[in-house]
C-alpha atoms as a PDB file:
ATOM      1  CA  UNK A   1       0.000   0.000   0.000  1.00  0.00           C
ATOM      2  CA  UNK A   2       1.515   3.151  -0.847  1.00  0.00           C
ATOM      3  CA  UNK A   3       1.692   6.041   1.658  1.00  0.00           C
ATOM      4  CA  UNK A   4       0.471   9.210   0.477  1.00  0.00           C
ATOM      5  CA  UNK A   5       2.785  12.762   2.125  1.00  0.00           C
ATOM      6  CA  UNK A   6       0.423  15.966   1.664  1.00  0.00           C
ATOM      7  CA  UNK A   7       2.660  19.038   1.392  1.00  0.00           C
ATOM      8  CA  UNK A   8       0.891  22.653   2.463  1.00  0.00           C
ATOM      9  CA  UNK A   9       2.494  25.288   0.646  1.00  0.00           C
ATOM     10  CA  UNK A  10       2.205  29.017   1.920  1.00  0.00           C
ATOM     11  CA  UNK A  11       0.852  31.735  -1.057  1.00  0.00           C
ATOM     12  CA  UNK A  12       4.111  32.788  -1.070  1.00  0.00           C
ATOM     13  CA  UNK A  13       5.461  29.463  -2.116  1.00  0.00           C
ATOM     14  CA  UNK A  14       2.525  28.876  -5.105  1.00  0.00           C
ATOM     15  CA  UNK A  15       3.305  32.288  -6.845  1.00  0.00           C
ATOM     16  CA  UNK A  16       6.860  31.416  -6.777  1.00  0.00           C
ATOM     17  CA  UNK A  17       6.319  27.603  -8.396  1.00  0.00           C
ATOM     18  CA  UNK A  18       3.450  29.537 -10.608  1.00  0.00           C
ATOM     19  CA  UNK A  19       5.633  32.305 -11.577  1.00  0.00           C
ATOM     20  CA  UNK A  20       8.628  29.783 -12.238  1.00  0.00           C
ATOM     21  CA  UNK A  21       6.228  27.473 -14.457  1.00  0.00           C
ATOM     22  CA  UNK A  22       4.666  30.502 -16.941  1.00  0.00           C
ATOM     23  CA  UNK A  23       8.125  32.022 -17.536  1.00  0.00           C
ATOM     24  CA  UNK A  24      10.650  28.611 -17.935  1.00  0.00           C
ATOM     25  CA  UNK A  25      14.143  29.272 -19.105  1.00  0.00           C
ATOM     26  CA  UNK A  26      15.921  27.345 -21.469  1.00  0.00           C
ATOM     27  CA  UNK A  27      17.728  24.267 -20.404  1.00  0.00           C
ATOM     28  CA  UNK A  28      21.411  25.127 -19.379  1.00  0.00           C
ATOM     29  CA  UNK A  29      24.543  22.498 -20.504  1.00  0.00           C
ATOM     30  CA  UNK A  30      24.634  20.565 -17.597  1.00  0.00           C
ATOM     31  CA  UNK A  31      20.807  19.411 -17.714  1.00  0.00           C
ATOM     32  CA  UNK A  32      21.253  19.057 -21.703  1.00  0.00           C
ATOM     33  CA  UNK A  33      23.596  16.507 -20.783  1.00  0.00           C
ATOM     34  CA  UNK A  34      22.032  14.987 -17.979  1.00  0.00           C
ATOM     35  CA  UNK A  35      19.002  14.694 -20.186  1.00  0.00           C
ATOM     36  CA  UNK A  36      20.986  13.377 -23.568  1.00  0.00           C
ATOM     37  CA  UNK A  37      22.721  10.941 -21.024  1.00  0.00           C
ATOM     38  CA  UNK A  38      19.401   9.456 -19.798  1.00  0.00           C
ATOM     39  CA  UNK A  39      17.735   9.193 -22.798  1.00  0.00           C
ATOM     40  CA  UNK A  40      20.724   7.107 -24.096  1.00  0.00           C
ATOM     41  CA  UNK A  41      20.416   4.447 -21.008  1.00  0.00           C
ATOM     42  CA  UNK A  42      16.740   4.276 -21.989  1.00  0.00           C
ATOM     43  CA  UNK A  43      17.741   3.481 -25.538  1.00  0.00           C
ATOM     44  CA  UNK A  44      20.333   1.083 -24.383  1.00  0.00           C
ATOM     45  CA  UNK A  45      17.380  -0.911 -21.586  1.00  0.00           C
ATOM     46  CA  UNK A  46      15.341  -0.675 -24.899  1.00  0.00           C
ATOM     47  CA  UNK A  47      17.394  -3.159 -27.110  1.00  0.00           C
ATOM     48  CA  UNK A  48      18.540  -5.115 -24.301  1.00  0.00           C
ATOM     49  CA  UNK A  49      15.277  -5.861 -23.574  1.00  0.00           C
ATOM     50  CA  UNK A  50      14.334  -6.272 -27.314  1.00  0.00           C
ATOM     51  CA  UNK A  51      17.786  -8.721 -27.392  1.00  0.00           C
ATOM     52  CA  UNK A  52      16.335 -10.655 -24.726  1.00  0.00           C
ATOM     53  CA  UNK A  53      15.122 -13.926 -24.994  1.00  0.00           C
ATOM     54  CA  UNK A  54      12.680 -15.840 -22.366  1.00  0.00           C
ATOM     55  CA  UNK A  55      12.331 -19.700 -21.948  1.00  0.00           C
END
C-alpha cells in the first residue's frame, strides 16, 4: 500500500512555483547533458530488452 505525504504550501510558495512554471528558461549544458545521457540508457534498456530472450 503506498503512503500518500500531503505538502501545504504558503501563497508565497505557489506564486513562486506559478511564476517559475509561466516564464521557464531554457535548459542550461549541464541538464542538456544529464538529459541526452538518460535518454541514451533508456535506448540502451530498450534493445537489451528487445535482445532478450525468455524460456
Amino acid at each position: 500500500m503506498k503512503t500518500i505525504e500531503t505538502i501545504k504550501l504558503s501563497n508565497k510558495d505557489i506564486d513562486l512555483i506559478m511564476a517559475e512554471l509561466e516564464n521557464t528558461s531554457e535548459p542550461n549544458e549541464a541538464l542538456k547533458k544529464l538529459f541526452d545521457s538518460s535518454k541514451n540508457s533508456k535506448l540502451e534498456d530498450d534493445n537489451k530488452d528487445a535482445n532478450s530472450i525468455e524460456v
